[in-house]
N, C-alpha and C. Protein backbone atom coordinates (compact mmCIF):
# COMPACT_ATOMS: atom_id res chain seq x y z
N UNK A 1 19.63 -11.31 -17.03
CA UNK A 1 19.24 -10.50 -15.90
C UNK A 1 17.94 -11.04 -15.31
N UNK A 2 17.96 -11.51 -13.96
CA UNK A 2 16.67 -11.92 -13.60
C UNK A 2 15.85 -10.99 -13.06
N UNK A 3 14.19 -10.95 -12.77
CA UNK A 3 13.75 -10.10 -12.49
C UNK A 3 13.79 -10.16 -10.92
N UNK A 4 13.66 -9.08 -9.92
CA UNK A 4 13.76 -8.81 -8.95
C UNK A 4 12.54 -9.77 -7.87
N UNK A 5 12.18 -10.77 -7.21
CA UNK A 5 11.68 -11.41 -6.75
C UNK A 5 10.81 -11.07 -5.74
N UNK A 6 9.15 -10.52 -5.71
CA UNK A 6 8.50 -9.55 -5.09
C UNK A 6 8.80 -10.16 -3.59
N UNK A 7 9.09 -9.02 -2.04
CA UNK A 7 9.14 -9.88 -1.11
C UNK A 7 7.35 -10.32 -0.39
N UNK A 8 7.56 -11.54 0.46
CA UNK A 8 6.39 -12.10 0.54
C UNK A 8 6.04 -11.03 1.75
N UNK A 9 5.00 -11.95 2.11
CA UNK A 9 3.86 -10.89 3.14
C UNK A 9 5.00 -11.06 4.74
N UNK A 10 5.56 -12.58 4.90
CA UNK A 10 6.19 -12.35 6.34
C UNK A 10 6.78 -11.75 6.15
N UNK A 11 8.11 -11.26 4.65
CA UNK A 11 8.87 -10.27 4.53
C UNK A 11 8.29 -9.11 4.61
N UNK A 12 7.41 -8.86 4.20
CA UNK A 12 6.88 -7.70 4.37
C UNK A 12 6.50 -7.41 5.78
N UNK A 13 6.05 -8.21 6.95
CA UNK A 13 5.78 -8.15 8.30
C UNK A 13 7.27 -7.48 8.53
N UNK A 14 7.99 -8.23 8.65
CA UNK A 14 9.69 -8.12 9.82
C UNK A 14 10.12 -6.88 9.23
N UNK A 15 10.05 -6.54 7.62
CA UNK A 15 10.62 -5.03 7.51
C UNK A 15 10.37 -4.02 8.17
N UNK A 16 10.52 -3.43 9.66
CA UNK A 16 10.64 -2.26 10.32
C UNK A 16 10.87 -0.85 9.26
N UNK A 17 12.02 -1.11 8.66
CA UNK A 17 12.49 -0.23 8.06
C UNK A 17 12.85 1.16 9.06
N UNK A 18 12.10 2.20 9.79
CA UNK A 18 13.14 2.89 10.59
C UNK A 18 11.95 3.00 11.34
N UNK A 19 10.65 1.85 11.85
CA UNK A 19 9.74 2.10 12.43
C UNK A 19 10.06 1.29 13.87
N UNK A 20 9.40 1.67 14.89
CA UNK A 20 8.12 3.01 15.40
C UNK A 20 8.89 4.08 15.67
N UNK A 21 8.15 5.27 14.96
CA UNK A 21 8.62 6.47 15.38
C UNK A 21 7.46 7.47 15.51
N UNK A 22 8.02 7.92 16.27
CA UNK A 22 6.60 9.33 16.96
C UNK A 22 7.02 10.75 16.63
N UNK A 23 6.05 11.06 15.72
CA UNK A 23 5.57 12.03 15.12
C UNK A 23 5.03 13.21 15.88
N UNK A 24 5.41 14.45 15.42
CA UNK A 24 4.36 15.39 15.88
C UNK A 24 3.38 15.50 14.77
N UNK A 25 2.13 15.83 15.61
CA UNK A 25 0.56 15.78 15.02
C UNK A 25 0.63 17.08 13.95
N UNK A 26 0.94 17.33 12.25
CA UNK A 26 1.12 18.31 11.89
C UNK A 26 -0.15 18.98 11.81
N UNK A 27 -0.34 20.00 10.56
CA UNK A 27 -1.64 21.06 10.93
C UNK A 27 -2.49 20.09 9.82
N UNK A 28 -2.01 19.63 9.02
CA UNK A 28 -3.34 18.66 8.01
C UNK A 28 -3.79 17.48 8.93
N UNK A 29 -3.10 16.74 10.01
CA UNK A 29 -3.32 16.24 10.75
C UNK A 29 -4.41 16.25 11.91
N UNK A 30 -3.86 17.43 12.07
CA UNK A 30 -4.81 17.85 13.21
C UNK A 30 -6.23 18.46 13.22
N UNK A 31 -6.13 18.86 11.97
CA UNK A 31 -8.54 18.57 12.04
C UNK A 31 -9.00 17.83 12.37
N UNK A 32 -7.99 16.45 12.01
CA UNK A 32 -9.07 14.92 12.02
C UNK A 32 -8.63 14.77 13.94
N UNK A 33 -7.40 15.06 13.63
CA UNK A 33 -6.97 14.22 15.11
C UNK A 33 -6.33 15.16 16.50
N UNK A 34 -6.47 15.88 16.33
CA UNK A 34 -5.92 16.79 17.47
C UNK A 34 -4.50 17.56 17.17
N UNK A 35 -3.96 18.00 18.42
CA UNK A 35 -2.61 18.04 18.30
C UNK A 35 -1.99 16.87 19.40
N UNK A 36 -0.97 16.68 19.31
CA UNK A 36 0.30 15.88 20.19
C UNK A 36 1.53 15.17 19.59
N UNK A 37 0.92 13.83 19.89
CA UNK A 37 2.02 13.15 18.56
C UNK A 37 1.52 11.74 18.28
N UNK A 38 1.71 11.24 17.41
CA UNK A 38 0.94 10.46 16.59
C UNK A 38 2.43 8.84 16.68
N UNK A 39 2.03 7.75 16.74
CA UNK A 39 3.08 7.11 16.91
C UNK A 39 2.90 6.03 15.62
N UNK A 40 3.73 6.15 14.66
CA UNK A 40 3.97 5.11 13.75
C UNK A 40 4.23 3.86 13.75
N UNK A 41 3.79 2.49 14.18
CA UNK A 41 4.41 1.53 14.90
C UNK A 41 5.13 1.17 13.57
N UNK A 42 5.88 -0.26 14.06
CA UNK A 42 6.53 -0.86 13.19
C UNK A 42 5.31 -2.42 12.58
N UNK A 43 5.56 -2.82 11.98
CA UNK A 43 4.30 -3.55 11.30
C UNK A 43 4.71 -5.30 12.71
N UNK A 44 5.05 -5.37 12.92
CA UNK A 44 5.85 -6.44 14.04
C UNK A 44 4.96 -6.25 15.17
N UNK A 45 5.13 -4.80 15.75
CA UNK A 45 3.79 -4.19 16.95
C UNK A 45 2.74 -4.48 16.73
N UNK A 46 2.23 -4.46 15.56
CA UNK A 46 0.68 -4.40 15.67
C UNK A 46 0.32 -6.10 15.46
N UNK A 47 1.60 -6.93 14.52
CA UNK A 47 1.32 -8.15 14.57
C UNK A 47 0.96 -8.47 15.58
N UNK A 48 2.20 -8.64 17.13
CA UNK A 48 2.24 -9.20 18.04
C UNK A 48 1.03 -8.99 19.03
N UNK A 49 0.09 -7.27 18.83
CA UNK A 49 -0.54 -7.66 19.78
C UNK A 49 -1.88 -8.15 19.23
N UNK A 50 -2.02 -8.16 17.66
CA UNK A 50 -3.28 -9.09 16.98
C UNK A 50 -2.77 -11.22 17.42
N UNK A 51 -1.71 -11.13 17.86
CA UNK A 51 -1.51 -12.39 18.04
C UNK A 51 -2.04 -12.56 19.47
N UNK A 52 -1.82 -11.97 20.11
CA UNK A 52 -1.80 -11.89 21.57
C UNK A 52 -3.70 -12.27 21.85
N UNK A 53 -4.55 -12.06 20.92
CA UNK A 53 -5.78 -12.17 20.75
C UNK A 53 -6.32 -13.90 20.84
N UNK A 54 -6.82 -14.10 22.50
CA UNK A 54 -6.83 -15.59 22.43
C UNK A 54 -8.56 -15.57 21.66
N UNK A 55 -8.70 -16.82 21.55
CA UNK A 55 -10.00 -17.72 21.09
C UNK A 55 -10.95 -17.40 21.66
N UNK A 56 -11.83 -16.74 21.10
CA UNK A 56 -13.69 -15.90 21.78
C UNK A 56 -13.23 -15.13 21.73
N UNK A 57 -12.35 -14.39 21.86
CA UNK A 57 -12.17 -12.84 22.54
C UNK A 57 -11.78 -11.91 20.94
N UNK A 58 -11.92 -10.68 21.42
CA UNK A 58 -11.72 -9.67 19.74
C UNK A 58 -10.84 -8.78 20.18
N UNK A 59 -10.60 -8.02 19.00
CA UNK A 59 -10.02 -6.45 19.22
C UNK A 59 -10.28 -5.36 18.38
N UNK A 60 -10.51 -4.25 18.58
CA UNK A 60 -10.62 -3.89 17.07
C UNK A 60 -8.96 -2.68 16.81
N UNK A 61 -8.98 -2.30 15.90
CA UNK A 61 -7.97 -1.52 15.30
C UNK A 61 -8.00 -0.58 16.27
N UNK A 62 -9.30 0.13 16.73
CA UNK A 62 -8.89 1.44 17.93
C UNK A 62 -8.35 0.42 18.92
N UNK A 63 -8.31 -0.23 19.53
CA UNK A 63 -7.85 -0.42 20.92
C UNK A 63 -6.40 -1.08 20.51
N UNK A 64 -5.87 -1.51 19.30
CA UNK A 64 -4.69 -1.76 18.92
C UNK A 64 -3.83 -0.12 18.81
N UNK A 65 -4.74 0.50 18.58
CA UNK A 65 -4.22 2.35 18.49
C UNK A 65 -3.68 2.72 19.60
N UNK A 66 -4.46 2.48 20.64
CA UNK A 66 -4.47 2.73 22.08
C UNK A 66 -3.19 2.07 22.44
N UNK A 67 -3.15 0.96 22.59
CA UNK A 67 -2.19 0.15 22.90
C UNK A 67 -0.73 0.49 22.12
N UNK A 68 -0.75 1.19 20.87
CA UNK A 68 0.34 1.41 20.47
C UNK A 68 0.54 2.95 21.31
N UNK A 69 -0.39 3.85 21.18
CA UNK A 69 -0.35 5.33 21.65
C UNK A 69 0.65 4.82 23.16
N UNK A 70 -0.51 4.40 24.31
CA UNK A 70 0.33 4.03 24.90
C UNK A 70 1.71 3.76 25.55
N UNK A 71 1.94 2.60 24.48
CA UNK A 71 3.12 1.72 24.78
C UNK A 71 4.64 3.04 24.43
N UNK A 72 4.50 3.93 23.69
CA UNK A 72 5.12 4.62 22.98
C UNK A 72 4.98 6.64 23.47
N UNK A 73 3.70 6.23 24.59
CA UNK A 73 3.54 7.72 25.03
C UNK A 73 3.00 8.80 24.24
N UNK A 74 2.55 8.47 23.22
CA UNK A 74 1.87 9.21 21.77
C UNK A 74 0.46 9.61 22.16
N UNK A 75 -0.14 10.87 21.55
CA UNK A 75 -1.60 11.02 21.88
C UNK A 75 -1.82 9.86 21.22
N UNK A 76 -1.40 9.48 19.67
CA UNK A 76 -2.64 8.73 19.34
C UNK A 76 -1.87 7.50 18.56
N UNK A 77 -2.54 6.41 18.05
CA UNK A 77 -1.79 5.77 17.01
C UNK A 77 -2.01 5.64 15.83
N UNK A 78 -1.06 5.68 14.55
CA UNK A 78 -1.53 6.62 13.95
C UNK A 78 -2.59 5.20 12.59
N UNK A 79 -3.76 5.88 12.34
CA UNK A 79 -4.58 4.92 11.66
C UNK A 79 -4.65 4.49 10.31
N UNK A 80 -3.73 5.09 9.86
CA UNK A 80 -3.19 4.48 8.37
C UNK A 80 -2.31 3.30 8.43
N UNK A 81 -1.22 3.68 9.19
CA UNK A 81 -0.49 2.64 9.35
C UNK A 81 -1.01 1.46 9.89
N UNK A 82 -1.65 1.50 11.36
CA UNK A 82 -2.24 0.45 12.13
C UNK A 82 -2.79 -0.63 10.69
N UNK A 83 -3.90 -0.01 10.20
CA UNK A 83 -4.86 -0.42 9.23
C UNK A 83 -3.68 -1.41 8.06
N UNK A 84 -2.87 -0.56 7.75
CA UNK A 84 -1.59 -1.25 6.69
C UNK A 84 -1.20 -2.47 7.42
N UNK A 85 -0.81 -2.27 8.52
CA UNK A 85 0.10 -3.40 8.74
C UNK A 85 -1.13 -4.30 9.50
N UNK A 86 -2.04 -3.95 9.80
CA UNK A 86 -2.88 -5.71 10.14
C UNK A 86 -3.32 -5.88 9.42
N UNK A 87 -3.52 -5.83 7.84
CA UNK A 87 -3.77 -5.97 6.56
C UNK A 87 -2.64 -6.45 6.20
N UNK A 88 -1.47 -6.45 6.39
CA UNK A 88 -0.60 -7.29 5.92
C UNK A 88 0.07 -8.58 7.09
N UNK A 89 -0.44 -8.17 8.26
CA UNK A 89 -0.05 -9.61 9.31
C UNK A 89 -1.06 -10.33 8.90
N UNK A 90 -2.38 -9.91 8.40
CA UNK A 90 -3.73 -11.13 8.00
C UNK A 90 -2.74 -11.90 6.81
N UNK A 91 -2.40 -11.07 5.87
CA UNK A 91 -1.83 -11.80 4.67
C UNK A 91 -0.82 -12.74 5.31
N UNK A 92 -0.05 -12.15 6.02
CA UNK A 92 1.63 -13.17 5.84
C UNK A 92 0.92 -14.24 6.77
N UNK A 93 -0.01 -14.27 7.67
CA UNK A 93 -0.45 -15.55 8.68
C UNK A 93 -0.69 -16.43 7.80
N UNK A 94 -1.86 -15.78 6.72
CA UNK A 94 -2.31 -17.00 5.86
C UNK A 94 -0.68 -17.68 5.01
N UNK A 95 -0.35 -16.51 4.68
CA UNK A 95 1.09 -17.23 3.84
C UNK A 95 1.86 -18.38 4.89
N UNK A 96 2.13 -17.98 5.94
CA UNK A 96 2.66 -18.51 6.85
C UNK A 96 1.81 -19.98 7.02
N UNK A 97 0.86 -20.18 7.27
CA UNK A 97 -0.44 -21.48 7.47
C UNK A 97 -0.41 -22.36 6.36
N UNK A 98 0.01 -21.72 4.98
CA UNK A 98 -0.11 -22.32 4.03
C UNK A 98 0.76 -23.21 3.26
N UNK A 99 1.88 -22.25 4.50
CA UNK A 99 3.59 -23.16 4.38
C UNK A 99 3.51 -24.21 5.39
N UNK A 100 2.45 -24.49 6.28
CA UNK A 100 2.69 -25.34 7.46
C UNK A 100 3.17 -24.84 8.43
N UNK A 101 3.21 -23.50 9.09
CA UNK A 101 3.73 -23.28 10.40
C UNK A 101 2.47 -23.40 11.33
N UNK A 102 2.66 -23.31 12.43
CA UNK A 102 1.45 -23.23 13.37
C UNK A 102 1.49 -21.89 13.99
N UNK A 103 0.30 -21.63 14.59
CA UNK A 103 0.19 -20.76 15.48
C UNK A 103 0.47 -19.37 14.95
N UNK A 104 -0.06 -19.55 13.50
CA UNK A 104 -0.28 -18.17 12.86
C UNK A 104 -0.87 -17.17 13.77
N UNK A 105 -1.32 -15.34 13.39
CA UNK A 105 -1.68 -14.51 13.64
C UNK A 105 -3.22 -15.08 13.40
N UNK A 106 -4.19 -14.98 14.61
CA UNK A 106 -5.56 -15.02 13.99
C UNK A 106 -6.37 -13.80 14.15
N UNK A 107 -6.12 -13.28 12.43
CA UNK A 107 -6.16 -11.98 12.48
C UNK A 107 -7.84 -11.91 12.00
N UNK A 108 -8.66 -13.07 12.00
CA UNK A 108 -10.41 -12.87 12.33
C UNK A 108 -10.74 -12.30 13.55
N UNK A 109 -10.04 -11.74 14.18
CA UNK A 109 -10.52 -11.68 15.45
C UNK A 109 -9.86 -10.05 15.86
N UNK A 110 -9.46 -9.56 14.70
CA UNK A 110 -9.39 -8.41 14.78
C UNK A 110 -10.00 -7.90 13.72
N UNK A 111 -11.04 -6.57 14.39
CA UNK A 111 -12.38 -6.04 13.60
C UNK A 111 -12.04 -4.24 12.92
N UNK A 112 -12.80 -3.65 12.56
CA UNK A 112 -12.15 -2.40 12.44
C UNK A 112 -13.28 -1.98 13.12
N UNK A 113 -13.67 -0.68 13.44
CA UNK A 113 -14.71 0.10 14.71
C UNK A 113 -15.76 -0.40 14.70
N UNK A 114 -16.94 -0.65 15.44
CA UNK A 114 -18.21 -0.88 15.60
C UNK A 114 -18.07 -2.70 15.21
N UNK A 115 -16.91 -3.06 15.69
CA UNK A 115 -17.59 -4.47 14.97
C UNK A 115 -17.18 -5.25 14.10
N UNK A 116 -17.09 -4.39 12.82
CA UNK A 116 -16.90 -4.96 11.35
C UNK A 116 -15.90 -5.71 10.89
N UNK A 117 -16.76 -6.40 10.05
CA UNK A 117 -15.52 -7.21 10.05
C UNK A 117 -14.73 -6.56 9.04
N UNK A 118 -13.25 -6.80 8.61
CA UNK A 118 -12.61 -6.12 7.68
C UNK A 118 -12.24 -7.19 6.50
N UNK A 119 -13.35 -6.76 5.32
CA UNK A 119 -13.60 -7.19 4.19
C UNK A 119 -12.26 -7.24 3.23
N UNK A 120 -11.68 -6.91 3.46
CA UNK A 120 -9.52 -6.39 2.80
C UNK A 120 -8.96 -7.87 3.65
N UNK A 121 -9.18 -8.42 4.55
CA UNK A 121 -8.58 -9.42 5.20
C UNK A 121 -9.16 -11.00 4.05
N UNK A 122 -7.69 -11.38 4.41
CA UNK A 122 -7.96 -13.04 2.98
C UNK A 122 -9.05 -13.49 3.21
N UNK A 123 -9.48 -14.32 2.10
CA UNK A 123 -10.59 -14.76 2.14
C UNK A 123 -11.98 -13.92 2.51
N UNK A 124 -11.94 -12.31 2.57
CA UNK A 124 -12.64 -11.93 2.96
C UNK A 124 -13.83 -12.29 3.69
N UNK A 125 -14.95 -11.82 3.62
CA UNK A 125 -15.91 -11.70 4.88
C UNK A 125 -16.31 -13.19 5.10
N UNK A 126 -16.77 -13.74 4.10
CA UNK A 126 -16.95 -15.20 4.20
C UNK A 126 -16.16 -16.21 5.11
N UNK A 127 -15.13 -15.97 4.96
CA UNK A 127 -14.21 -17.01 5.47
C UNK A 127 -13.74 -16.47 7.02
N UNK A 128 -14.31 -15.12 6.89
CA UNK A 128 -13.83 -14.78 8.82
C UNK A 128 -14.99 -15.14 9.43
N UNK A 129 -16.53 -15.09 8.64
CA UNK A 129 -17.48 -15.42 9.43
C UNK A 129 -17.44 -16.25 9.58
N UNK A 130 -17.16 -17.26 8.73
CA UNK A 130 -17.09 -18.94 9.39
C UNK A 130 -16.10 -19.36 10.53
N UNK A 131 -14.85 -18.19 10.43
CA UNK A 131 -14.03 -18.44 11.57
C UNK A 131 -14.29 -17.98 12.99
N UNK A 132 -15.07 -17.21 12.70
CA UNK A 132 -15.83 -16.00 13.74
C UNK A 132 -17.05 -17.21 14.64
N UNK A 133 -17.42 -17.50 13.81
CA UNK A 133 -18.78 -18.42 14.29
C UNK A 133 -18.55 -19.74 14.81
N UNK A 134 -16.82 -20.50 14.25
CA UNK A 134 -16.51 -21.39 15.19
C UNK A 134 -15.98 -21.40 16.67
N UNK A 135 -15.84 -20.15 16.44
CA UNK A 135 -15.17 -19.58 18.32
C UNK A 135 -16.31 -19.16 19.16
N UNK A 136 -17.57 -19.40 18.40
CA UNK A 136 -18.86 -18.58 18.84
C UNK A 136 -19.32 -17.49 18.88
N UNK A 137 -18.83 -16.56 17.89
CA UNK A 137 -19.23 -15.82 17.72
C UNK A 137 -20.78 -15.37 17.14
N UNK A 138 -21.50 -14.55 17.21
CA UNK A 138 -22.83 -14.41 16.30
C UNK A 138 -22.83 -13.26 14.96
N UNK A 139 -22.24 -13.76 13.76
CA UNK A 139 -22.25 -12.37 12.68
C UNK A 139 -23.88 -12.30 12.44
N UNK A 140 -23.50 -10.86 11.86
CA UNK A 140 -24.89 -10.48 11.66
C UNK A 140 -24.33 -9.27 10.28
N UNK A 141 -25.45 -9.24 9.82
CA UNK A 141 -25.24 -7.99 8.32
C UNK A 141 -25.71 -7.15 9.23
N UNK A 142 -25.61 -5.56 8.45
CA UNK A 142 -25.53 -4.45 9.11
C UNK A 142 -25.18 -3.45 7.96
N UNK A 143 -26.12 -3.00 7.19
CA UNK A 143 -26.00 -2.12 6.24
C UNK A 143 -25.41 -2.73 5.00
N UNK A 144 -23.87 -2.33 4.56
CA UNK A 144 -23.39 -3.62 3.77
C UNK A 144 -22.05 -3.88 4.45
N UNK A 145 -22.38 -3.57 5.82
CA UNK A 145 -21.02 -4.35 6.45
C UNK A 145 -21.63 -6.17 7.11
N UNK A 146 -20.84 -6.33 7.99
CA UNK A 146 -20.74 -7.92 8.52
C UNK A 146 -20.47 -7.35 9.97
N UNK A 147 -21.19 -7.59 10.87
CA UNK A 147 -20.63 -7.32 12.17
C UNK A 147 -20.86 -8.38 13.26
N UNK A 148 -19.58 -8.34 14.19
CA UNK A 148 -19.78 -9.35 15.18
C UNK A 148 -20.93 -8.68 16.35
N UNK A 149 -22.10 -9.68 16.15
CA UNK A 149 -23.06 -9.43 17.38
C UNK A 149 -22.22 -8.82 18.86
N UNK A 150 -22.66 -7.75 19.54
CA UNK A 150 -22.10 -7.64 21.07
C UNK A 150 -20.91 -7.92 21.24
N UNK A 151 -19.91 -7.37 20.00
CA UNK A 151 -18.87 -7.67 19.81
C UNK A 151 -17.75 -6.84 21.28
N UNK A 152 -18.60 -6.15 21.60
CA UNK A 152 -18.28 -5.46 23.01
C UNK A 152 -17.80 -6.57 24.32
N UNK A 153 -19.04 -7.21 24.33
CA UNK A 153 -18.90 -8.01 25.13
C UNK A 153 -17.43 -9.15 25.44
N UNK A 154 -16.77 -8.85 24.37
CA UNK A 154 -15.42 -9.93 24.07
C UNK A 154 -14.39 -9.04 23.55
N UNK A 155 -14.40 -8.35 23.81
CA UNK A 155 -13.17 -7.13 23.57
C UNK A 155 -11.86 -7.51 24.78
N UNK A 156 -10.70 -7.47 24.37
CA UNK A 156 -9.63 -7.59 24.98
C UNK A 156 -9.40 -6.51 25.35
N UNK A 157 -8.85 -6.13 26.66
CA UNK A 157 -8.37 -4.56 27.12
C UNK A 157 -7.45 -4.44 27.84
């Protein structure tokens, strides 16, 4: 009997499984976030528009929210998931780069609020600042986060 073969990170990207689906905002929900409806993307959505992120320019996880809320008519998008799945398009890019494809996800260039960089992404902080700083970016510390200087200033919208 062989053992079951864990799937990789691109497998893990393309599994939809029965996603995006839009939610109503329930009542544990709605302290943090309002009422309406909350839109679950599929992990593919949030890849494509962290890909869509050219060279200098950033994004962070809220305006990937937005863009899913949006695209889908949802008050909001919902921030567990977002957070899951560009935590796993960072992984499968690198998997993907490491097999030799090109034109991976360059998922340094997506931040989580105020900036930061997101320390959960491969190679953590080290290796995005150096990627951060060849596109010109300016990191800077910031409590015990890493943040892109005027990271405003290069926001995609």
């Amino acid at each position: 009997m062989s053992a079951k073969k864990p799937k990789s990170w691109q497998e893990k990207l393309a599994d939809s499984k029965d996603l995006p689906r839009v939610v109503e905002i329930n009542e544990k929900m709605s302290k943090r976030w309002g009422t309406g409806t909350c839109v679950i993307p599929a992990p593919k959505e949030v890849d494509e528009i962290m890909r869509k992120v050219p060279r200098g320019r950033l994004i962070t996880l809220n305006e990937i929210r937005e863009m899913l809320a949006k695209r889908h008519r949802a008050s909001i998008g919902c921030p567990m998931t977002t957070g899951i799945f560009a935590w796993v398009a960072a992984h499968a890019a690198v998997e993907a780069t490491l097999e030799g494809k090109k034109n991976t996800t360059p998922y340094w260039r997506t931040l989580k609020s105020g900036g930061i960089i997101n320390e959960k992404y491969p190679g953590g902080v080290q290796d995005q600042k150096k990627l951060l700083e060849k596109e010109g970016h300016k990191v800077v510390p910031k409590g015990k986060n890493y943040v892109v200087a005027d990271y405003e200033k290069f926001l995609v919208r």
